[in-house]
N, C-alpha and C. Protein backbone atom coordinates (compact mmCIF):
# COMPACT_ATOMS: atom_id res chain seq x y z
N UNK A 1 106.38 129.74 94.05
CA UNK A 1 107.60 129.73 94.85
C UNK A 1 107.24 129.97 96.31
N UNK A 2 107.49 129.37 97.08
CA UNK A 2 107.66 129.38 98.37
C UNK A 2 108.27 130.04 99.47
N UNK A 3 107.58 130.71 100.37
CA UNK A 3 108.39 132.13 100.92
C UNK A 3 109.36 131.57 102.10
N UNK A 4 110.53 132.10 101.96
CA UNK A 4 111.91 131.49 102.21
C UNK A 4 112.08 132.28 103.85
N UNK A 5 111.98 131.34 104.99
CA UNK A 5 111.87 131.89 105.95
C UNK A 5 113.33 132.13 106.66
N UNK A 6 114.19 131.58 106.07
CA UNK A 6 115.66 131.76 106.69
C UNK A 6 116.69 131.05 105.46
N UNK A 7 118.17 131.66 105.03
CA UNK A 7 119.11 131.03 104.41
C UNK A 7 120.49 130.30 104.86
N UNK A 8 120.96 129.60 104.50
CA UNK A 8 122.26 129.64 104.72
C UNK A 8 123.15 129.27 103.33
N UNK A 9 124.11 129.93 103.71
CA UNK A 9 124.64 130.01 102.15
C UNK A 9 125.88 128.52 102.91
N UNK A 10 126.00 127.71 101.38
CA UNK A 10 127.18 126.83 101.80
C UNK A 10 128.43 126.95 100.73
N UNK A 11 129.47 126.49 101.17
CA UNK A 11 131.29 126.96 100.32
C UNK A 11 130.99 126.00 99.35
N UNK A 12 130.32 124.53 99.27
CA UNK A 12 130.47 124.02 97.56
C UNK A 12 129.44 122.94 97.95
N UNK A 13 128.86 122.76 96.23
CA UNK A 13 127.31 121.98 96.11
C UNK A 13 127.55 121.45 94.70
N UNK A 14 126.90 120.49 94.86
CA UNK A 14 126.47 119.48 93.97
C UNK A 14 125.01 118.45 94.31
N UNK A 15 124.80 118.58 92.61
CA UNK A 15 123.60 117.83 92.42
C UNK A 15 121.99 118.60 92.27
N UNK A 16 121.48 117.95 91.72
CA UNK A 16 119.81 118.63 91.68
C UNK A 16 119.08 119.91 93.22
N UNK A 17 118.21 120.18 92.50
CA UNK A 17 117.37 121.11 93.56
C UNK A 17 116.67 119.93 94.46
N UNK A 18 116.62 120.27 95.71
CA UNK A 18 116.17 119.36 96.02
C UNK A 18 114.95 119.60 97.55
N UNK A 19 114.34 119.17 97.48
CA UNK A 19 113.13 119.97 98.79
C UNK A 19 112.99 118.44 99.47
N UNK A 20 112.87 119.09 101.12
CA UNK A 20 112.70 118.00 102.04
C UNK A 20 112.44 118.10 103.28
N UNK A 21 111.95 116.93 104.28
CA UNK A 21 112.51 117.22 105.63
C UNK A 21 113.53 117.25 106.31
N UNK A 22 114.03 118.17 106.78
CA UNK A 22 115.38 118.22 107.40
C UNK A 22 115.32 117.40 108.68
N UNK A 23 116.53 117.05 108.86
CA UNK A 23 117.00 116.13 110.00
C UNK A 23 118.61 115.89 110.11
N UNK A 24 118.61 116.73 111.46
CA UNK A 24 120.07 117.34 112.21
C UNK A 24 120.43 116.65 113.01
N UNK A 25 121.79 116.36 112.92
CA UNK A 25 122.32 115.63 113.64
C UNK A 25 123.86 116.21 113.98
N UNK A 26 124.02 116.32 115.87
CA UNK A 26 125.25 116.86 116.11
C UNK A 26 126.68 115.83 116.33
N UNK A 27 126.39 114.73 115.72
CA UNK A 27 127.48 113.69 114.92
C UNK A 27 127.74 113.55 113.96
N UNK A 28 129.02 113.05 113.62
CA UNK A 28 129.29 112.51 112.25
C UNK A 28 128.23 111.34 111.57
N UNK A 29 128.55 111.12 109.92
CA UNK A 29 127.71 110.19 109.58
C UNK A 29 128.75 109.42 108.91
N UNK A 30 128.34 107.78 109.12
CA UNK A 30 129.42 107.16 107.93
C UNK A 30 128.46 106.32 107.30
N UNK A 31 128.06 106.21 106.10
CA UNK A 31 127.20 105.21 105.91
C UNK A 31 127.56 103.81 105.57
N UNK A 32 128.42 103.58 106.04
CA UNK A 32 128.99 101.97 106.34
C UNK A 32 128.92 101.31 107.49
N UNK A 33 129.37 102.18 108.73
CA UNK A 33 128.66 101.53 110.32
C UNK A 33 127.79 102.33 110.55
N UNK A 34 127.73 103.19 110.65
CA UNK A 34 126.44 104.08 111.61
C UNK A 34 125.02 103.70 110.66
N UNK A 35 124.82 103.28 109.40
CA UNK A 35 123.83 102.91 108.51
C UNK A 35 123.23 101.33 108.13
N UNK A 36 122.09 100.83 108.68
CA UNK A 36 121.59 99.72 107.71
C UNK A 36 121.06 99.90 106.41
N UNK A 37 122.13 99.28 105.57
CA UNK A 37 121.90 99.58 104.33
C UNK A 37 120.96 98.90 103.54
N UNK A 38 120.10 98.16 104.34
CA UNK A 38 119.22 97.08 104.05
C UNK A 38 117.54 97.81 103.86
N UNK A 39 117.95 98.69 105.27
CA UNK A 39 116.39 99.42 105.15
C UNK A 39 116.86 100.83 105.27
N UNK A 40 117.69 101.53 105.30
CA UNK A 40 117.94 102.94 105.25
C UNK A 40 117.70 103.72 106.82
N UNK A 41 117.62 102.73 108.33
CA UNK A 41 117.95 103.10 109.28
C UNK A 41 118.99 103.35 109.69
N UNK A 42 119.07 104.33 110.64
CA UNK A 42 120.78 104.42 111.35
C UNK A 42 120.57 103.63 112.29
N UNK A 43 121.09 102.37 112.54
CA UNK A 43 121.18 101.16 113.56
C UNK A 43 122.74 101.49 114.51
N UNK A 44 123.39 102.25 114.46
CA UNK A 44 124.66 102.47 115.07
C UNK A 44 124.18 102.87 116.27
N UNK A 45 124.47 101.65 117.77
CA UNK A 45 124.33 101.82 118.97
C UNK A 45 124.67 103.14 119.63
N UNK A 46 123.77 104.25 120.06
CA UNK A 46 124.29 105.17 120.32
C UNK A 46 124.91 106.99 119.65
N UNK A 47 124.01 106.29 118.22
CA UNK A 47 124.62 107.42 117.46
C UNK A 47 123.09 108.19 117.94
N UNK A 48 123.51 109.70 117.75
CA UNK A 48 122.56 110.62 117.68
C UNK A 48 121.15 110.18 117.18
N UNK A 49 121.32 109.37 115.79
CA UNK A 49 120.24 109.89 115.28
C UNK A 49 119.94 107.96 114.91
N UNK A 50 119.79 107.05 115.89
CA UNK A 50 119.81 105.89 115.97
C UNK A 50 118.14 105.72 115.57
N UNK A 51 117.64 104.91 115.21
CA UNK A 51 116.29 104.53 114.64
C UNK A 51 115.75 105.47 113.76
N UNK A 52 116.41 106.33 112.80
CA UNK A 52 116.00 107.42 112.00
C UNK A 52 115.93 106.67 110.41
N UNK A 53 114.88 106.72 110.09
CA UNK A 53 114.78 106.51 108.99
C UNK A 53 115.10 107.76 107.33
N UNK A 54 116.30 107.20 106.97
CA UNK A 54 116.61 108.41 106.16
C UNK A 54 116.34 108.95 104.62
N UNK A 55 115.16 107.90 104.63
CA UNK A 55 114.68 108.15 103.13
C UNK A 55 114.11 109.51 103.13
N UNK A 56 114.71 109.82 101.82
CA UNK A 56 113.85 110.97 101.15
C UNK A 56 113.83 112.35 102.24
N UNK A 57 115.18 111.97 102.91
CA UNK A 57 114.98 113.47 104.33
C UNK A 57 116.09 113.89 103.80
N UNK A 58 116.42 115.40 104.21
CA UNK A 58 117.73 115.96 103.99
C UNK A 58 118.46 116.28 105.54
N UNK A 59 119.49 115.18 105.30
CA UNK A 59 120.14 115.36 106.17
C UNK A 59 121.24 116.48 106.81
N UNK A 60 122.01 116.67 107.93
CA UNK A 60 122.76 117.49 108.23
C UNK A 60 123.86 117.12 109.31
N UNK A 61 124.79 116.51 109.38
CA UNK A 61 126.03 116.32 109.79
C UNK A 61 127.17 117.32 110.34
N UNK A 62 127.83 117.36 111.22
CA UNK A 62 129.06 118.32 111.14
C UNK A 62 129.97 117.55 110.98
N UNK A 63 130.35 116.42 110.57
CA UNK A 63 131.30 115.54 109.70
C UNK A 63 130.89 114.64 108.96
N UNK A 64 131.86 114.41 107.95
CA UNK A 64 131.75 113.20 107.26
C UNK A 64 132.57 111.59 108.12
N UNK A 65 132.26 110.61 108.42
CA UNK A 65 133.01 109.76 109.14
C UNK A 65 133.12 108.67 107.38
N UNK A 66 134.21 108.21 107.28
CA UNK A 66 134.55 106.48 106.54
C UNK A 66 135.19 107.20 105.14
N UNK A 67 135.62 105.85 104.88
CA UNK A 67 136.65 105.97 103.84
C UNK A 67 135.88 105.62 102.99
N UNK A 68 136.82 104.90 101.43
CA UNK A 68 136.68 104.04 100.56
C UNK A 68 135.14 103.60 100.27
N UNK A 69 134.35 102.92 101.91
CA UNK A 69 133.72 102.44 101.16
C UNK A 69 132.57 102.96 101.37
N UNK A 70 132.67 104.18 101.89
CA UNK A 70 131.74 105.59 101.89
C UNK A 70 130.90 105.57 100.31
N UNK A 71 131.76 105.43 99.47
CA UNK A 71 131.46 105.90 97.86
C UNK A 71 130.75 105.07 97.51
N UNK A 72 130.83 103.89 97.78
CA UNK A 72 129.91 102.89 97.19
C UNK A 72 128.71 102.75 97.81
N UNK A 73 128.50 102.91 98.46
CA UNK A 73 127.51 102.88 99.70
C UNK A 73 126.22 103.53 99.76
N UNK A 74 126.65 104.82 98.59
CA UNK A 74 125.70 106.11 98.22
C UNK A 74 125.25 105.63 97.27
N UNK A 75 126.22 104.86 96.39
CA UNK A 75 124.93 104.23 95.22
C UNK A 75 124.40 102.89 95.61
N UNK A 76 124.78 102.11 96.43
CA UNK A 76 123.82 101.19 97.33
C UNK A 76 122.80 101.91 97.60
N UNK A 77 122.89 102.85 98.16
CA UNK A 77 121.15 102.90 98.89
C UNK A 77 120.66 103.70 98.09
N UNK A 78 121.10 104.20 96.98
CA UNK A 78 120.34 104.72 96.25
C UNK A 78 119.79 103.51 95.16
N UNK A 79 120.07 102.90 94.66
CA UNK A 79 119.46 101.67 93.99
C UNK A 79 118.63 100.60 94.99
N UNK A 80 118.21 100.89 96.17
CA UNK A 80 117.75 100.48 97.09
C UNK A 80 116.50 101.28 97.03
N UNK A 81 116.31 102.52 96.74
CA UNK A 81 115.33 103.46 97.03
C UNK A 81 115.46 104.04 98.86
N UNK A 82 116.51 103.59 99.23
CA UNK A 82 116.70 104.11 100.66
C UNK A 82 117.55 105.52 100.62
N UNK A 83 117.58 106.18 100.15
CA UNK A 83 118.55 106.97 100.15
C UNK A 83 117.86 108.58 100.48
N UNK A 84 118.79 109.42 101.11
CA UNK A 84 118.43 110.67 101.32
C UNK A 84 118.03 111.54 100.04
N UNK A 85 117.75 112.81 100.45
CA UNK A 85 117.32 113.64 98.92
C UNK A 85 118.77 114.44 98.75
N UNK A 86 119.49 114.52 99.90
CA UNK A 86 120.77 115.32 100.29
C UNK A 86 121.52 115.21 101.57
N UNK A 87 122.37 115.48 101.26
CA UNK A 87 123.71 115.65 103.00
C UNK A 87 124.15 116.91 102.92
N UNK A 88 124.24 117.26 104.20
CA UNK A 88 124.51 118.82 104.61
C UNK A 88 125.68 118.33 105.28
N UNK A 89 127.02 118.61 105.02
CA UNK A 89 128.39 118.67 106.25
C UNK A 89 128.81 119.49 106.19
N UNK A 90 128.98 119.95 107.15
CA UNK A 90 129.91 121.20 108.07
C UNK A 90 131.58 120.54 107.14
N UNK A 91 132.15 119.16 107.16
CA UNK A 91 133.39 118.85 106.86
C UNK A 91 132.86 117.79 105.86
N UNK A 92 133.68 117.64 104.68
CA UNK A 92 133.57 116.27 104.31
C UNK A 92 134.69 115.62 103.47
N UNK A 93 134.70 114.46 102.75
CA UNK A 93 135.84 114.08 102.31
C UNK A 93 135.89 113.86 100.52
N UNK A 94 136.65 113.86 100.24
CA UNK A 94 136.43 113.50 98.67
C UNK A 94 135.86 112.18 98.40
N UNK A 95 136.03 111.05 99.26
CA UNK A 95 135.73 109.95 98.84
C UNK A 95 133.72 110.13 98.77
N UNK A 96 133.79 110.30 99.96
CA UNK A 96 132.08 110.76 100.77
C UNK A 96 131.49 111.55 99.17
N UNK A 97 132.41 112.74 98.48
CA UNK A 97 131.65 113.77 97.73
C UNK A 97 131.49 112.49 96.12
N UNK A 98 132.93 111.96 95.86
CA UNK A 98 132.46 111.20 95.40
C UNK A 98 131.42 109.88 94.75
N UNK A 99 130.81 109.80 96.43
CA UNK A 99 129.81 108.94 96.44
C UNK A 99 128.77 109.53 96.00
N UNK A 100 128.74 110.84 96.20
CA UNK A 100 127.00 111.14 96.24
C UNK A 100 127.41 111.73 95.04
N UNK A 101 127.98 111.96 94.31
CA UNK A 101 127.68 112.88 93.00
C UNK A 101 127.85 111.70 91.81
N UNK A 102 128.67 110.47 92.41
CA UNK A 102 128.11 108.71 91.34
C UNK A 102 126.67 108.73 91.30
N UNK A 103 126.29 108.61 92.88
CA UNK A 103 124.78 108.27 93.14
C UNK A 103 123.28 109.34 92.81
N UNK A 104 124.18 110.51 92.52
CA UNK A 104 123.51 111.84 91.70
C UNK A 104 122.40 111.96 93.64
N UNK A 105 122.87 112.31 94.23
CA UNK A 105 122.61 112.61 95.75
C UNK A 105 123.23 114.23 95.65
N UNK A 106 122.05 114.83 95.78
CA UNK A 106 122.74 116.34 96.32
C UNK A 106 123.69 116.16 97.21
N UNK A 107 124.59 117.07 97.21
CA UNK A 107 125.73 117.23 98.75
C UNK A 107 125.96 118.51 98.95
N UNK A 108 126.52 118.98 99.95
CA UNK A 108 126.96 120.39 100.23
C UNK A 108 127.84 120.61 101.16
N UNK A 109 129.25 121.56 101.53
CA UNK A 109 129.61 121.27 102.73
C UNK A 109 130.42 122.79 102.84
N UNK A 110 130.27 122.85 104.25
CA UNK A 110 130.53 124.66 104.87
C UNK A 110 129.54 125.04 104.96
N UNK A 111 128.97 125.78 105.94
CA UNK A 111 128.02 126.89 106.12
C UNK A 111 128.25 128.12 106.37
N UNK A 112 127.63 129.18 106.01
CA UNK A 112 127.92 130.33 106.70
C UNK A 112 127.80 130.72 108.13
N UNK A 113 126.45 129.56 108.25
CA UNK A 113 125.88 129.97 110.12
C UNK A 113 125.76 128.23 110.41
N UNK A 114 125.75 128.07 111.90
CA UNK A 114 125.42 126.83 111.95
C UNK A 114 124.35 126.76 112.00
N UNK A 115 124.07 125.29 111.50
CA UNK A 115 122.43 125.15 110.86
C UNK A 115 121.76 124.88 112.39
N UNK A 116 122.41 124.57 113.35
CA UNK A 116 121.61 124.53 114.62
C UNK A 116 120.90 125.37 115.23
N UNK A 117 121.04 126.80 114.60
CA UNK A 117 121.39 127.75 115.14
C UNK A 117 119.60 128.49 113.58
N UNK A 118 119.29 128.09 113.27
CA UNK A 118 118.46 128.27 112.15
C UNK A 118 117.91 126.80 111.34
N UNK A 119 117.70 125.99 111.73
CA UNK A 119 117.06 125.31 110.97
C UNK A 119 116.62 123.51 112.33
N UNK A 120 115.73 123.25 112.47
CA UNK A 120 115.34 122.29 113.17
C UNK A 120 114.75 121.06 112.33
N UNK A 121 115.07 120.00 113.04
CA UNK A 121 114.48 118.64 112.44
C UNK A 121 113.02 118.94 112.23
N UNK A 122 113.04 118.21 111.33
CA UNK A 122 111.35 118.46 110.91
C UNK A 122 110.91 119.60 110.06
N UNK A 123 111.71 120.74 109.94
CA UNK A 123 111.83 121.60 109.08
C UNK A 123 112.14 121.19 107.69
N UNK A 124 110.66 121.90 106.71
CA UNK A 124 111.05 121.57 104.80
C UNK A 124 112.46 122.76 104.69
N UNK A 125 112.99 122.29 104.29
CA UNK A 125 113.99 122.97 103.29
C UNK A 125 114.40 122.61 101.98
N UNK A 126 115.20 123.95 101.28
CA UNK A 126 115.42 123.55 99.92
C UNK A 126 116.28 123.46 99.66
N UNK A 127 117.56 122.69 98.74
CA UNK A 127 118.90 123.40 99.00
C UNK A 127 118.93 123.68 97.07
N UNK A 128 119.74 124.66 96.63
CA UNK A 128 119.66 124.87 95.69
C UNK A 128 121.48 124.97 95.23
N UNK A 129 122.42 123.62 94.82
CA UNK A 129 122.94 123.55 94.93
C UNK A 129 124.35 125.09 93.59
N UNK A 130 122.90 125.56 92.61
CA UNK A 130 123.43 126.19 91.65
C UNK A 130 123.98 127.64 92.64
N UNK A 131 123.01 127.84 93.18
CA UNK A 131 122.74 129.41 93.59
C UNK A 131 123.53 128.76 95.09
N UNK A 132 124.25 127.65 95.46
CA UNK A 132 125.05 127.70 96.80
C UNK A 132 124.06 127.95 97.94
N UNK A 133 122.91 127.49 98.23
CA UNK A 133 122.19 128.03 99.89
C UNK A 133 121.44 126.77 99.80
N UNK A 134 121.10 127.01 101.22
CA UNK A 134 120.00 125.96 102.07
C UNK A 134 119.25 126.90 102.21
N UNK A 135 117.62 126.73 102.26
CA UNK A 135 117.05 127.65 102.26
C UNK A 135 115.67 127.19 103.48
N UNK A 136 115.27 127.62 104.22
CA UNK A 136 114.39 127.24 105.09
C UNK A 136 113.03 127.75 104.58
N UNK A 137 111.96 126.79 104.32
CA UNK A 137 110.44 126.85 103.60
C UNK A 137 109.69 127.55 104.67
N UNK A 138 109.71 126.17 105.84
CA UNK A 138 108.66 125.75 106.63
C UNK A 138 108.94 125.38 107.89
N UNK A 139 108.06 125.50 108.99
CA UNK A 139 108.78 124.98 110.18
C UNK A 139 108.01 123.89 110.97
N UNK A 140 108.64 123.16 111.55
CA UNK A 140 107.73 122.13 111.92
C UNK A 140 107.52 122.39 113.16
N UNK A 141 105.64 122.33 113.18
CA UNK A 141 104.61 122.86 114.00
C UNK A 141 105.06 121.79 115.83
N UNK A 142 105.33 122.97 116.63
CA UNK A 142 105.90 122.93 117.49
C UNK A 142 104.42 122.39 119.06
């Protein structure tokens, strides 16, 4: 087990344990415009986190952005092999929670602290959706 250098506890979780690189972003995410669902870049002119490749990273949002076709979208890129290990939102929507718990995508949303505030891109974290926390591993060498 891995010595846990910082927590944050979140209000509700779903899906597997899941370990990764974190990657923060102080925008919303929609994965219908802000996402190429072709290769798993954020191609959205201007978004925060534009040329980010989001495979296999755990992401972090302070909103959820899109409707409807939010849900489908999560099991697109997950049958793509493009898909995150998890989403961290500060807010999100039922349709959005829907998607990722079809696509068996960890999710989580509320924090106790903001993750800006304790956790940086490039940082492993774990989120452990049973026990409710994000948990900080590792930090990326500065």
């Amino acid at each position: 087990m891995s010595k846990v250098l910082a927590t944050i506890s979140v209000e509700r979780a779903f899906g597997p344990v899941v370990e990764g690189e974190a990657v923060l972003s102080s925008e919303g995410f929609s994965p219908r415009y802000d996402l190429d669902r072709w290769s798993g870049v954020i191609t959205k002119r201007g978004h925060k986190l534009e040329g980010v490749q989001i495979r296999d990273t755990i992401l972090f949002f302070p909103t959820a952005k899109g409707g409807v076709a939010a849900g489908w979208a999560f099991s697109d890129i997950r049958s793509k092999s493009i898909a995150p290990k998890a989403f961290v939102f500060g807010r999100t929507n039922p349709v959005m929670v829907q998607g990722a718990v079809f696509a068996n995508i960890t999710i989580t949303e509320g924090w106790s602290q903001d993750p800006f505030e304790v956790v940086r891109t490039g940082d492993v974290v774990r989120i452990d959706p049973g026990r409710k926390v994000i948990e900080v591993l590792s930090r990326k060498a500065t």
